[in-house]
Protein backbone atom coordinates (compact mmCIF):
# COMPACT_ATOMS: atom_id res chain seq x y z
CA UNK A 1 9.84 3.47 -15.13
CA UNK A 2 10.53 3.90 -11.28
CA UNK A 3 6.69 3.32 -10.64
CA UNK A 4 5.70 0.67 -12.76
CA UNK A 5 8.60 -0.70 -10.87
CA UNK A 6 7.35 -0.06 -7.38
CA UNK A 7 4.03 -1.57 -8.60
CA UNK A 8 5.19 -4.93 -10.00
CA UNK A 9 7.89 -5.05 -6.84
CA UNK A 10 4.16 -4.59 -4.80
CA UNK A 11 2.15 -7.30 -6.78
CA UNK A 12 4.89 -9.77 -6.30
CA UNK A 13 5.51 -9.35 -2.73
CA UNK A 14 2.02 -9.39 -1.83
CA UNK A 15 0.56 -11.92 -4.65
CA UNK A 16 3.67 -14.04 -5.81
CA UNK A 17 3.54 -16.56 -2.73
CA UNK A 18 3.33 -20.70 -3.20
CA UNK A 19 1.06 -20.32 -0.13
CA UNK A 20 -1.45 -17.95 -1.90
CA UNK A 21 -2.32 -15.03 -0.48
CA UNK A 22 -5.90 -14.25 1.81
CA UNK A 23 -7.72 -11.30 1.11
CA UNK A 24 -10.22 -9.55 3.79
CA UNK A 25 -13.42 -8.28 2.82
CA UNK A 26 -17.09 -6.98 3.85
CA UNK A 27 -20.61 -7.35 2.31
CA UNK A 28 -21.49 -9.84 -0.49
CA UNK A 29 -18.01 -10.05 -2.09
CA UNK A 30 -19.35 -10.09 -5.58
CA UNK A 31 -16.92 -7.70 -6.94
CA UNK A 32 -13.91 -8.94 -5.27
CA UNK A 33 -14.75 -12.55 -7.31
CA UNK A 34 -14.83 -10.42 -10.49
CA UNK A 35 -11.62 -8.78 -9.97
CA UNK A 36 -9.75 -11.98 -8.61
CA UNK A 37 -11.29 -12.92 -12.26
CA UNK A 38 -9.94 -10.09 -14.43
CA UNK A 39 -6.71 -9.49 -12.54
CA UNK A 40 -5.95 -13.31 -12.93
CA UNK A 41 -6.90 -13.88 -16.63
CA UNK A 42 -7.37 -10.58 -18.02
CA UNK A 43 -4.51 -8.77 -20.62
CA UNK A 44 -2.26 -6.56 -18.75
CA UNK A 45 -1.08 -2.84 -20.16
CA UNK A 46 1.76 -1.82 -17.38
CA UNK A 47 2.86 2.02 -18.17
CA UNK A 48 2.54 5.66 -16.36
CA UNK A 49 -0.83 7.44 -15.70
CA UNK A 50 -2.38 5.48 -14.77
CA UNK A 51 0.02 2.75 -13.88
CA UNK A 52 -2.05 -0.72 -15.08
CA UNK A 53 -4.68 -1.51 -17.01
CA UNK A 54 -6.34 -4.26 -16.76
CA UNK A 55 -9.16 -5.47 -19.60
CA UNK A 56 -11.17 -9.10 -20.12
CA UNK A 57 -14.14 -8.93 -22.15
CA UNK A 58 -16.40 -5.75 -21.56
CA UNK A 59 -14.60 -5.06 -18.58
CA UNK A 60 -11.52 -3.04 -17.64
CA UNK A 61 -9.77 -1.78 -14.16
CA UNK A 62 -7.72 1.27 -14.45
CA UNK A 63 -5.04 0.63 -11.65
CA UNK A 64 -2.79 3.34 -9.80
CA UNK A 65 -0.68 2.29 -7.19
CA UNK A 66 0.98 4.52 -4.40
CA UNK A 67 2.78 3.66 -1.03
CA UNK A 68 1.93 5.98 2.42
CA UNK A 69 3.60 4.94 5.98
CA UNK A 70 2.88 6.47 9.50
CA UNK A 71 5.85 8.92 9.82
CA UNK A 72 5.80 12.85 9.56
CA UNK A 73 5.81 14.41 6.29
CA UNK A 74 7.59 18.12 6.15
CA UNK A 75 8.77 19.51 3.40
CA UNK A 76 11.50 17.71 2.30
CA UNK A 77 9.24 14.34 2.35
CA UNK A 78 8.44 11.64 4.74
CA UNK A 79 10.99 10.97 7.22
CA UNK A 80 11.04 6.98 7.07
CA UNK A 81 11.84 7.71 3.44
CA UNK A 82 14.91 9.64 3.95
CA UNK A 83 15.96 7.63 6.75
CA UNK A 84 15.81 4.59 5.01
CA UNK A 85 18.01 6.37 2.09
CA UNK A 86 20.70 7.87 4.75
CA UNK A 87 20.87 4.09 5.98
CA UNK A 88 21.16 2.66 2.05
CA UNK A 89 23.97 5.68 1.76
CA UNK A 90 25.79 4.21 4.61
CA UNK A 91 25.34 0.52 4.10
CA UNK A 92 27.31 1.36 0.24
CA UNK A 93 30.24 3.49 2.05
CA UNK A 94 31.00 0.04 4.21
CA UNK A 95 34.54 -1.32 2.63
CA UNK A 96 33.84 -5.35 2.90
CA UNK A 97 36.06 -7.35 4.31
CA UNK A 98 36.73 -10.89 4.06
CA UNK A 99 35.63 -11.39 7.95
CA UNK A 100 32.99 -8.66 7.01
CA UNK A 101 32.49 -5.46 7.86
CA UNK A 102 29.38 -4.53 9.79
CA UNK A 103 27.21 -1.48 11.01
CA UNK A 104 24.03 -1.01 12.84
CA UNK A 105 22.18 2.26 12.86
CA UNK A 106 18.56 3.19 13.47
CA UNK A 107 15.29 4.72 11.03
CA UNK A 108 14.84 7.80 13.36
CA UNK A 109 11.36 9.95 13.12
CA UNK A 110 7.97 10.74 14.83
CA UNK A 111 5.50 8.53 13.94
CA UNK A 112 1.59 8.93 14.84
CA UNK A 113 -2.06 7.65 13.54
CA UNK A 114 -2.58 11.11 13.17
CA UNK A 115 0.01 10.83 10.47
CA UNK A 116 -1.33 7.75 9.08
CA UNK A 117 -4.71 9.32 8.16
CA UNK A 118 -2.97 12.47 7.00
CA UNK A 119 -0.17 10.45 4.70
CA UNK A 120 -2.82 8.19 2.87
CA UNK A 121 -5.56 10.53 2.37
CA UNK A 122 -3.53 13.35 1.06
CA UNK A 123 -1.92 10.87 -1.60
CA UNK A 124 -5.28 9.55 -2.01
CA UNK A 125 -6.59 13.18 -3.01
CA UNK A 126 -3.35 13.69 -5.19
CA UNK A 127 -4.22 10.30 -7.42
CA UNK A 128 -8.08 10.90 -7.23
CA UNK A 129 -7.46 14.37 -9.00
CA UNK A 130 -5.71 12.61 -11.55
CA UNK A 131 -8.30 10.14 -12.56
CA UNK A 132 -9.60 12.15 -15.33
CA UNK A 133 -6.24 12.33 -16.71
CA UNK A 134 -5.79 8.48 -16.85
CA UNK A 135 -8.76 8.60 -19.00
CA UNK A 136 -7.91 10.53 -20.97
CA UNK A 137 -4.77 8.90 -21.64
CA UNK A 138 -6.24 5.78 -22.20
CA UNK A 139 -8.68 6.55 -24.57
CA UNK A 140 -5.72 8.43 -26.37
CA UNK A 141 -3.61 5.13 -26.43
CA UNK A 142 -7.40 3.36 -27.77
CA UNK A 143 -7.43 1.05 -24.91
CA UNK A 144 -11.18 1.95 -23.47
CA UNK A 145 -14.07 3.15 -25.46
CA UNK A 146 -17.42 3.85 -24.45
CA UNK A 147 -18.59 0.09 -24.95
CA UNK A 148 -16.25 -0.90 -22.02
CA UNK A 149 -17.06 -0.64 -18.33
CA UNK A 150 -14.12 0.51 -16.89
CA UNK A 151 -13.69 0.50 -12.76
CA UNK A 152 -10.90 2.78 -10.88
CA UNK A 153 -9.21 0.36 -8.66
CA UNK A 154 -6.50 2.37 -6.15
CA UNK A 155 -3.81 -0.16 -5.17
CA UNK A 156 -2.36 1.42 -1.69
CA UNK A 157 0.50 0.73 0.45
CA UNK A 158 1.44 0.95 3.85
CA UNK A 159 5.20 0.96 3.85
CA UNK A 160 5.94 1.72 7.36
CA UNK A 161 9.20 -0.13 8.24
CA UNK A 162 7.77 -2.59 10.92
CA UNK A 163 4.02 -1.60 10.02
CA UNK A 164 1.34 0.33 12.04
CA UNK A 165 0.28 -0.83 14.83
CA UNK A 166 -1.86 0.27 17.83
CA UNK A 167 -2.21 -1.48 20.94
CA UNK A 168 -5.79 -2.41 21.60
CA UNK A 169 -6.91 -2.08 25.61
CA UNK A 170 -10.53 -2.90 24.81
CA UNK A 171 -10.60 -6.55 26.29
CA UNK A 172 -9.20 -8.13 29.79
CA UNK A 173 -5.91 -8.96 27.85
CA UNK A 174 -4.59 -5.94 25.64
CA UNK A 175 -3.27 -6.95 22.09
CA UNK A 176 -1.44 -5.56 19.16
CA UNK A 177 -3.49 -4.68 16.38
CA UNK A 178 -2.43 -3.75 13.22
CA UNK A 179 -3.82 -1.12 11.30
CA UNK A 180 -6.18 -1.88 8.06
CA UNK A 181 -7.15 0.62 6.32
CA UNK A 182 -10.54 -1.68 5.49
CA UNK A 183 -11.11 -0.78 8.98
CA UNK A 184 -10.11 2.54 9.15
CA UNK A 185 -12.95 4.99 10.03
CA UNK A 186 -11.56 8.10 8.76
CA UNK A 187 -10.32 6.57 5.24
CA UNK A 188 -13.73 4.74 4.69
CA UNK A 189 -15.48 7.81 5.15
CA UNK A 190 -12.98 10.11 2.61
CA UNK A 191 -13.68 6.66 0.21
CA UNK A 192 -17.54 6.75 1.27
CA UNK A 193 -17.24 10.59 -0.83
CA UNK A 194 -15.02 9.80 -3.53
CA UNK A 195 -17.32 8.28 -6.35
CA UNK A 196 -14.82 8.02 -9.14
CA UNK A 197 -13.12 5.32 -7.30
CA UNK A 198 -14.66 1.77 -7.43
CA UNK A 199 -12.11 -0.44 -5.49
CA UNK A 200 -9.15 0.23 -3.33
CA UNK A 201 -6.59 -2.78 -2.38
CA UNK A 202 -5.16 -2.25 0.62
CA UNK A 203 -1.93 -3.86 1.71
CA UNK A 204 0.53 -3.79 4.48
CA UNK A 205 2.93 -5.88 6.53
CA UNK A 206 2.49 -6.89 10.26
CA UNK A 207 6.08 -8.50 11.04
CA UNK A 208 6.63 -10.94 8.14
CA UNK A 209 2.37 -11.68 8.08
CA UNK A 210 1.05 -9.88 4.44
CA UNK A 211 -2.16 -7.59 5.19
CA UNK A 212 -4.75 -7.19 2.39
CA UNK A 213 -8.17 -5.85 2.37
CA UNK A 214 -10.19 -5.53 -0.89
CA UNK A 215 -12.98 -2.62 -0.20
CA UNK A 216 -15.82 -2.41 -2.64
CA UNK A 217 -17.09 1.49 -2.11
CA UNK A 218 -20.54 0.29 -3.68
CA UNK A 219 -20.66 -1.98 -0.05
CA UNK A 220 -18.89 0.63 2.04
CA UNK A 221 -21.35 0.27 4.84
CA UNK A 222 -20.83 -2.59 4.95
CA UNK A 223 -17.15 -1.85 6.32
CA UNK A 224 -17.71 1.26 8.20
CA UNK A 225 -20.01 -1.04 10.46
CA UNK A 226 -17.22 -3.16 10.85
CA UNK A 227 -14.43 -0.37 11.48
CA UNK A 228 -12.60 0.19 14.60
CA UNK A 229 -11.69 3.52 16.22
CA UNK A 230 -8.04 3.55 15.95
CA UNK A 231 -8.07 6.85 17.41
CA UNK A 232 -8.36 5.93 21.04
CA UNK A 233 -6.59 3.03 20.64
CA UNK A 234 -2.39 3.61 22.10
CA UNK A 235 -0.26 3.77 18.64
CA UNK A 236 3.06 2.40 19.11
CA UNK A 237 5.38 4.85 17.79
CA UNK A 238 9.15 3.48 17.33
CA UNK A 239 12.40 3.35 16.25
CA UNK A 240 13.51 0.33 13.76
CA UNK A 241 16.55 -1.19 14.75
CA UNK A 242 18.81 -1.85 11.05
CA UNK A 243 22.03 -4.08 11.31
CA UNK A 244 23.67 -5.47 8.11
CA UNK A 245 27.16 -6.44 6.95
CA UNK A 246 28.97 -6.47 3.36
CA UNK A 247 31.58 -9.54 3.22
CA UNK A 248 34.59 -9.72 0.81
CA UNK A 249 34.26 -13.32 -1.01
CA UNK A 250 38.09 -14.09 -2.20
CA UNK A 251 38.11 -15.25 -6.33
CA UNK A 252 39.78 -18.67 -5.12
């Protein structure tokens, strides 16, 4: 299926390194250690609603992964989405060449924090509504029973094409900062009042540098005294630049 796809395609890119992968936390860090645990070791179920489940001894994580990025959403969907699909429509109409054939175009849209904070936490209430549901259907397929202590883990996304990023004017020197949704003060407080989700996994790309944040909602303090106010912080709204090039390879 096309999101058990967009899942595994996630886990690898983020997890699937030789050089290992760092993950940024608050507070005591006890669950992260159990999850590393579980997710390492534990027996995998990959299917649809919710999208993995995760189980090792008494304990289970119910898994649902979705992707957000900082454009504007109208009706007719994100526009870094359709952009990006315009450019994939354009890049298969290219007749190769054997000295190749090239093109260069650009992912057009409005992008804003304001959008950021809208994007995830509207998916966010979308999957949280559905929790029930995943349940439901896993106590259907007899994967959890009432002897197992099952956690909600949300596994979200931040596919913005050259990642979000504000720049920070705070010290002598100002910096780019990414945005981390660990650190976000309006997504830690919709998480701070959303009790039927344990643990979210937050990742996102700054330039070719992986991002990921585990947040444990039963610490959440612990990361809203550690968040930053993105808000008055200058977001850098832009325009990827895309350039690629089909070649025709001759049989001899």
């Amino acid at each position: 299926m096309k999101r058990n796809n967009e899942l595994l395609t996630a886990i690898n890119k983020y997890f699937s390194s030789e050089d290992g992968t760092n993950i940024y936390y608050q507070g005591a860090g006890t669950a992260i250690k159990k999850f590393a645990n579980i997710f390492l070791s534990g027996e995998r179920f990959i299917d649809d609603a919710p999208d993995l489940f995760i189980c090792k001894n008494n304990t289970a994580f119910i898994t649902e992964h979705f992707e957000f990025d900082c454009y504007r959403v109208t009706r007719k969907g994100s526009q870094s989405r359709r952009e990006q699909s315009r450019i994939d429509r354009l890049e298969k109409k290219i007749t190769p060449t054997e000295a190749g054939a090239y093109f260069h175009d650009k992912i057009q849209g409005f992008s804003s924090y304001q959008d950021y904070v809208q994007n995830v936490c509207r998916n966010f209430n979308e999957h949280y509504l559905q929790i029930s549901t995943y349940k439901k259907n896993l106590k259907n397929r007899g994967l959890i029973s009432d002897s197992l202590a099952v956690k909600v883990l949300f596994f979200i996304e931040d596919t913005s094409p050259l990642g979000s990023m504000v720049v920070d004017y705070s010290n002598d020197s100002p910096f780019i900062r990414p945005i981390c949704l660990g650190q976000c003060r309006e997504f830690l407080s919709l998480l701070d009042n959303s009790p039927d989700v344990n643990y979210v996994l937050a990742c996102s790309m700054s330039g070719s540098n992986k991002i990921v944040w585990f947040i444990d909602r039963s610490e959440i303090s612990a990361y809203q005294k550690k968040s930053i106010e993105y808000s008055k912080m200058e977001f850098l709204n832009s325009e990827p630049q895309v350039l690629g090039f089909r070649i025709l390879i001759p049989n001899d």
